[in-house]
Structure formats: C-alpha cells, structure tokens
PDB file of N, CA and C in Angstrom:
ATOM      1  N   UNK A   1      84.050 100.001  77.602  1.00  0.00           N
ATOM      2  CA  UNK A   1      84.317  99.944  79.025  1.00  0.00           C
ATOM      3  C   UNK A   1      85.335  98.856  79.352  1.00  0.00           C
ATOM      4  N   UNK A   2      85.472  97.464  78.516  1.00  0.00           N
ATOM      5  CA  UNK A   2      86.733  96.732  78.423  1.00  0.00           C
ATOM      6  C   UNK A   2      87.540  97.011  78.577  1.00  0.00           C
ATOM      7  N   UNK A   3      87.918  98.027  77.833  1.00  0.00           N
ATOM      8  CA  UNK A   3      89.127  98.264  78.005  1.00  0.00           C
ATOM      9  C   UNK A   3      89.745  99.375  78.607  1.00  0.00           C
ATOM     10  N   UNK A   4      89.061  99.761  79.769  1.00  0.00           N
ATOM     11  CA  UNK A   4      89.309 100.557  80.728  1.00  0.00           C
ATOM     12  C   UNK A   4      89.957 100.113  82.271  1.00  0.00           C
ATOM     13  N   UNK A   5      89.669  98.680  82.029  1.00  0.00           N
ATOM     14  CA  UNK A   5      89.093  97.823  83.256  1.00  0.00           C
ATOM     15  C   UNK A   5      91.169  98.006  84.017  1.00  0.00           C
ATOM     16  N   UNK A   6      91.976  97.595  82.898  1.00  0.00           N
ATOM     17  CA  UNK A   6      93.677  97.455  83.144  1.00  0.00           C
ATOM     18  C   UNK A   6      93.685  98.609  83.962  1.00  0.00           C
ATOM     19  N   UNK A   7      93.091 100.338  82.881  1.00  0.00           N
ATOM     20  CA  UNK A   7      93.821 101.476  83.887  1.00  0.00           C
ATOM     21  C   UNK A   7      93.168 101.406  85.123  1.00  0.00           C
ATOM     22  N   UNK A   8      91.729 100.893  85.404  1.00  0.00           N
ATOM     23  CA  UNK A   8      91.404 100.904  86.823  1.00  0.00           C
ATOM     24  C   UNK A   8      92.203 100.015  87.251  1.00  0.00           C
ATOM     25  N   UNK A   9      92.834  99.402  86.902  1.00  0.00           N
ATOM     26  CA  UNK A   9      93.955  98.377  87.707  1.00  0.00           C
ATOM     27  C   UNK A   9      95.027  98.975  88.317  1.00  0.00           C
ATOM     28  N   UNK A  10      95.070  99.510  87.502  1.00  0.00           N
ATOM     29  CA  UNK A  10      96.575 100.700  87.617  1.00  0.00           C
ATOM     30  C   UNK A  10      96.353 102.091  88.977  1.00  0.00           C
ATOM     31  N   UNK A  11      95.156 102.120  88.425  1.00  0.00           N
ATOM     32  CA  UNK A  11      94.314 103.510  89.695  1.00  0.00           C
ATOM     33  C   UNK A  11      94.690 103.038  91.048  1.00  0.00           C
ATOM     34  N   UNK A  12      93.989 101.256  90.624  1.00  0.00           N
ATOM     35  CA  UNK A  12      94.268 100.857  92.329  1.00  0.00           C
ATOM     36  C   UNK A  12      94.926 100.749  93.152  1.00  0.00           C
ATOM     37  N   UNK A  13      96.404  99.980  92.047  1.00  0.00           N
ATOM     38  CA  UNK A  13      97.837 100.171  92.628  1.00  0.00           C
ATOM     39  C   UNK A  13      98.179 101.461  93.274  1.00  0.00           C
ATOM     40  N   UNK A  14      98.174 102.242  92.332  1.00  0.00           N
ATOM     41  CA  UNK A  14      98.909 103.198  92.719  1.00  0.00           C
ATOM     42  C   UNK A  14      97.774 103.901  93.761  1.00  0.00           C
ATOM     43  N   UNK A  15      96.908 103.848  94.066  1.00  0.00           N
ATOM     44  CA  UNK A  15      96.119 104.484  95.220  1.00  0.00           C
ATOM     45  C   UNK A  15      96.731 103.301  96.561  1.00  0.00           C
ATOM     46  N   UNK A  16      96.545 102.409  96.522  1.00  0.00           N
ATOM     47  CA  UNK A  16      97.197 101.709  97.494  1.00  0.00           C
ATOM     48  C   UNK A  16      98.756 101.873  98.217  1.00  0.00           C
ATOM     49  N   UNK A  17      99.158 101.789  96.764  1.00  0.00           N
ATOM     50  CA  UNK A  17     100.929 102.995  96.734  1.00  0.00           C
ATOM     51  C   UNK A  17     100.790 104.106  98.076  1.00  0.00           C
ATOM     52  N   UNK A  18     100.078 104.892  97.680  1.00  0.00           N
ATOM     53  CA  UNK A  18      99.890 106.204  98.018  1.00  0.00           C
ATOM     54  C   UNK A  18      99.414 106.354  99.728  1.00  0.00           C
ATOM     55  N   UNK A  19      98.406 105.132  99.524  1.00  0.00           N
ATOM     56  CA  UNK A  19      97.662 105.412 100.868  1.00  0.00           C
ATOM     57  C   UNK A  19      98.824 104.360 102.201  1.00  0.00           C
ATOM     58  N   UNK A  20      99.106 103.573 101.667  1.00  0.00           N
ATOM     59  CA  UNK A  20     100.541 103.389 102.642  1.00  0.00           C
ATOM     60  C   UNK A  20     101.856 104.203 102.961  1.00  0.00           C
ATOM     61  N   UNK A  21     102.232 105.126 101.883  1.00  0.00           N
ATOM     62  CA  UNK A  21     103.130 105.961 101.757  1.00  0.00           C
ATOM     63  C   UNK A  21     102.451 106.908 102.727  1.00  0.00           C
ATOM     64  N   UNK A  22     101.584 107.664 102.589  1.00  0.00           N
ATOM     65  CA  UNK A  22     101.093 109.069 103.220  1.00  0.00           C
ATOM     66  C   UNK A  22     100.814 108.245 105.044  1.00  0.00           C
ATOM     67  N   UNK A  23     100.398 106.832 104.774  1.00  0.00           N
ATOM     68  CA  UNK A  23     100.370 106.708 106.308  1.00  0.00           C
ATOM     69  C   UNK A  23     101.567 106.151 106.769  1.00  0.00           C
ATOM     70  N   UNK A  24     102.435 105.915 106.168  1.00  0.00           N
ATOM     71  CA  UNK A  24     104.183 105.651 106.805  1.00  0.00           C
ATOM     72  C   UNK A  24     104.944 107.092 107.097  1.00  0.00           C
ATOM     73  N   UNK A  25     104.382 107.739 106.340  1.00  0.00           N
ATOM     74  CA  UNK A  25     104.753 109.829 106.241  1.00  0.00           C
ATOM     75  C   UNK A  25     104.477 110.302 107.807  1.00  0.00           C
ATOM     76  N   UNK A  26     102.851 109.868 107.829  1.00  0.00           N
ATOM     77  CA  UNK A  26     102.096 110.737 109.029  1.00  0.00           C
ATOM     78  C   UNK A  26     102.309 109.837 110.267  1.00  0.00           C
ATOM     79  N   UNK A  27     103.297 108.394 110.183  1.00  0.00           N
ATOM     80  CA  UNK A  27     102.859 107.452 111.430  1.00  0.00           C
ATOM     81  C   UNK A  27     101.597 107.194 111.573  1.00  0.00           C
ATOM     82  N   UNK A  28     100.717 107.074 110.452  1.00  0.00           N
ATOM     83  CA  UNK A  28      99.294 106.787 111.375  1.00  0.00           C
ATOM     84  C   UNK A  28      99.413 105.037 110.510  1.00  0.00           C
ATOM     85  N   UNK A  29     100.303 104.270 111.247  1.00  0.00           N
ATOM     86  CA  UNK A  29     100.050 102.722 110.327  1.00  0.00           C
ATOM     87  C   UNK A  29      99.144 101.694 111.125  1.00  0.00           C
ATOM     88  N   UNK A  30      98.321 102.009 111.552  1.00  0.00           N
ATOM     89  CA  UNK A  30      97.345 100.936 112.225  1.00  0.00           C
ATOM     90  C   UNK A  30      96.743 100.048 111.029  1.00  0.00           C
ATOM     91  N   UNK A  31      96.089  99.259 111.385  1.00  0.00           N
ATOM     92  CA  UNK A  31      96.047  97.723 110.802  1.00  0.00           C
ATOM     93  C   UNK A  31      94.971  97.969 109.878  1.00  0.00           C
ATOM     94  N   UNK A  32      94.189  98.695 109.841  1.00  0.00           N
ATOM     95  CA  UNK A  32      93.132  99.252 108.738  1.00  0.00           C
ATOM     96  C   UNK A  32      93.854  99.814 108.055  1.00  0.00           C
ATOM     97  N   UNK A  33      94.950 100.983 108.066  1.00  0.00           N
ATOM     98  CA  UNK A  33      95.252 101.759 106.959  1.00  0.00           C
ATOM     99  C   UNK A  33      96.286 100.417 105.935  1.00  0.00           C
ATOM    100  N   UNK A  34      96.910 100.067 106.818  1.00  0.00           N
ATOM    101  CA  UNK A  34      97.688  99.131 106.122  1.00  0.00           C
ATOM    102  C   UNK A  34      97.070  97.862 105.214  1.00  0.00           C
ATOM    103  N   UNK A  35      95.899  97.224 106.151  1.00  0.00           N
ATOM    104  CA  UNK A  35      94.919  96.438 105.300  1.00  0.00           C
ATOM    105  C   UNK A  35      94.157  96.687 104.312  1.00  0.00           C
ATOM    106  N   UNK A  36      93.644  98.280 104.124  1.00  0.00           N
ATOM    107  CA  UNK A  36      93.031  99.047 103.128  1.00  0.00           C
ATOM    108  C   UNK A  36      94.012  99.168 101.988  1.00  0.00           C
ATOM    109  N   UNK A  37      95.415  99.337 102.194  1.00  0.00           N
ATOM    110  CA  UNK A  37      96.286 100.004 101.205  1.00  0.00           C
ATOM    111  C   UNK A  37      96.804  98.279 100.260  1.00  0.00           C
ATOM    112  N   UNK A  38      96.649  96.990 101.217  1.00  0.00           N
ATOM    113  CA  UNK A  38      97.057  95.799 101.117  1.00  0.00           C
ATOM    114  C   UNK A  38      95.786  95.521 100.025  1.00  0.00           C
ATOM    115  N   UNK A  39      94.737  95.585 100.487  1.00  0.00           N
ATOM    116  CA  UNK A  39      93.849  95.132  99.439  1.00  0.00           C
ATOM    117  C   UNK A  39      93.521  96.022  98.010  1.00  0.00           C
ATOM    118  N   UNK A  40      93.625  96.855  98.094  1.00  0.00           N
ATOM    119  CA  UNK A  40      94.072  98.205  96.635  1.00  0.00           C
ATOM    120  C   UNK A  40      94.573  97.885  96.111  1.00  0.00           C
ATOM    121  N   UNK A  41      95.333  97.473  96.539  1.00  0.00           N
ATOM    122  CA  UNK A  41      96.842  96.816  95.539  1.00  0.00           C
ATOM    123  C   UNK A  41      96.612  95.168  94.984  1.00  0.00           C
ATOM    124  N   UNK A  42      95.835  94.486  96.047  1.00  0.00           N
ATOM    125  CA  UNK A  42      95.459  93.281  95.744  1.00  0.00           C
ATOM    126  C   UNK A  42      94.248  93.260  94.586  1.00  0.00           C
ATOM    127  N   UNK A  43      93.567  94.299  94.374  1.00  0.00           N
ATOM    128  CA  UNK A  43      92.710  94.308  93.711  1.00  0.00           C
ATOM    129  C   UNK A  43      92.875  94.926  92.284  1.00  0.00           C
ATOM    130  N   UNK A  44      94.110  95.780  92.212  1.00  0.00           N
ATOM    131  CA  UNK A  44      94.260  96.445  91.246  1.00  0.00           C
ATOM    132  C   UNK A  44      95.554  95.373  90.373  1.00  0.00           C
ATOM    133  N   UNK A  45      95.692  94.583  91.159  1.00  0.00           N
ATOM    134  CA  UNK A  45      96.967  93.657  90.579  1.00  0.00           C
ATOM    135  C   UNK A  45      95.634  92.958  89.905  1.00  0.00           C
ATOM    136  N   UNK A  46      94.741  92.422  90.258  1.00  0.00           N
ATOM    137  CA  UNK A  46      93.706  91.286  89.669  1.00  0.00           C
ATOM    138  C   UNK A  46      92.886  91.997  88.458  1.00  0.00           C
ATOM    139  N   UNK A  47      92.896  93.135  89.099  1.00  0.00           N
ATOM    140  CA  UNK A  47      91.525  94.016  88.097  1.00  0.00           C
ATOM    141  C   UNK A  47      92.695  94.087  86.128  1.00  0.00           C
ATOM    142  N   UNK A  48      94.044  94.304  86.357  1.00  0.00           N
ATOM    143  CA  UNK A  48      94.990  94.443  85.605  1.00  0.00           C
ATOM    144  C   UNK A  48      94.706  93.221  84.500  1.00  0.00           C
ATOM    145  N   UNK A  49      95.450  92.240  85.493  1.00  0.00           N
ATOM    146  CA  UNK A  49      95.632  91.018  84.453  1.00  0.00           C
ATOM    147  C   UNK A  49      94.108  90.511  83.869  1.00  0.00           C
ATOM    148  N   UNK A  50      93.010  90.902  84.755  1.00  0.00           N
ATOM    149  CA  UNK A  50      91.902  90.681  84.139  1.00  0.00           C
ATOM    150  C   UNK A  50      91.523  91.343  82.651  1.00  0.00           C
ATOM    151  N   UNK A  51      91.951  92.933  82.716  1.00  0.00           N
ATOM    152  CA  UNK A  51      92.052  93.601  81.900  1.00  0.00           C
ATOM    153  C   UNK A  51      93.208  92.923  80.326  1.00  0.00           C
ATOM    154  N   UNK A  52      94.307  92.733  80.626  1.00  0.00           N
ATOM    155  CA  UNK A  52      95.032  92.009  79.851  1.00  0.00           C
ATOM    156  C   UNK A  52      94.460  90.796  79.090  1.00  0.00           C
ATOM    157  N   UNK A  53      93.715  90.186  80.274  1.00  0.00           N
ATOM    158  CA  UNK A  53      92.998  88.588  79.099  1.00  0.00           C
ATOM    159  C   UNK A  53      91.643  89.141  78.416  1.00  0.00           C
ATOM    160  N   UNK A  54      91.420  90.167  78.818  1.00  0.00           N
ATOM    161  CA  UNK A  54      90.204  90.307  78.029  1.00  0.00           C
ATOM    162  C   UNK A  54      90.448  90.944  76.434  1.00  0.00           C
ATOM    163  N   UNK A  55      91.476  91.761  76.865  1.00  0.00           N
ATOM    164  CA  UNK A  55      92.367  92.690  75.744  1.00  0.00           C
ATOM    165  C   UNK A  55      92.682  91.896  74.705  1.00  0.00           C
ATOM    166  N   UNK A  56      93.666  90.804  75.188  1.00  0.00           N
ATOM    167  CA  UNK A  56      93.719  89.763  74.244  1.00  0.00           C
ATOM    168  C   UNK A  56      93.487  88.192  74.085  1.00  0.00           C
ATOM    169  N   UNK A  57      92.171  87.969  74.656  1.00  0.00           N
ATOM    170  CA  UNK A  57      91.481  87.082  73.944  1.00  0.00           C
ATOM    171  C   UNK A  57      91.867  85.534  74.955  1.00  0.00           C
ATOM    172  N   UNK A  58      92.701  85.198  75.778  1.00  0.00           N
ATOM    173  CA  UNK A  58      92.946  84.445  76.672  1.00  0.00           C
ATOM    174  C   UNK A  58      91.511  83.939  77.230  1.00  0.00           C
TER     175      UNK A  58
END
C-alpha cells in the first residue's frame, strides 16, 4: 500500500486540475469550487512527496 500512496498523489492533482478546469468551462467559480480544487491539489502535492520519502528511505 506504500507505494501507492505517490499515484494517489497524482489522482489528487489531477482531480483538482480537472475540477477547476470544468468549473472555469461552466462559469460556476464560486469560492467552494475553487477552494475544493485548491486543496486537491494541496493535498496531492503533499500526499506525492510523502510517497517519494517513503519510496526512498529519507
């Protein structure tokens, strides 16, 4: 399960990617969609490098 932890990193980004893109598409950018898509990304950037030190030993 270690070493799964990076691609959920990656999931998050790019779901965060996605969920700002589709609400810049539809105009729906209110402060939740944008704060939801802000923290996805904040989390999938952390969940990553977490993944990386565990990978190798840091």
């Amino acid at each position: 399960m270690k070493k799964y932890v990076s691609w959920v990193g990656i999931l998050l980004i790019v779901a965060g990617t996605c969920l700002l893109f589709i609400g810049y598409l539809l105009h729906h950018t209110t402060n939740a969609v944008l704060l939801t898509g802000l923290l996805l990304i904040i989390a999938g950037v952390v969940g990553y490098i977490q993944g990386i030190k565990r990978n190798q030993g840091y």
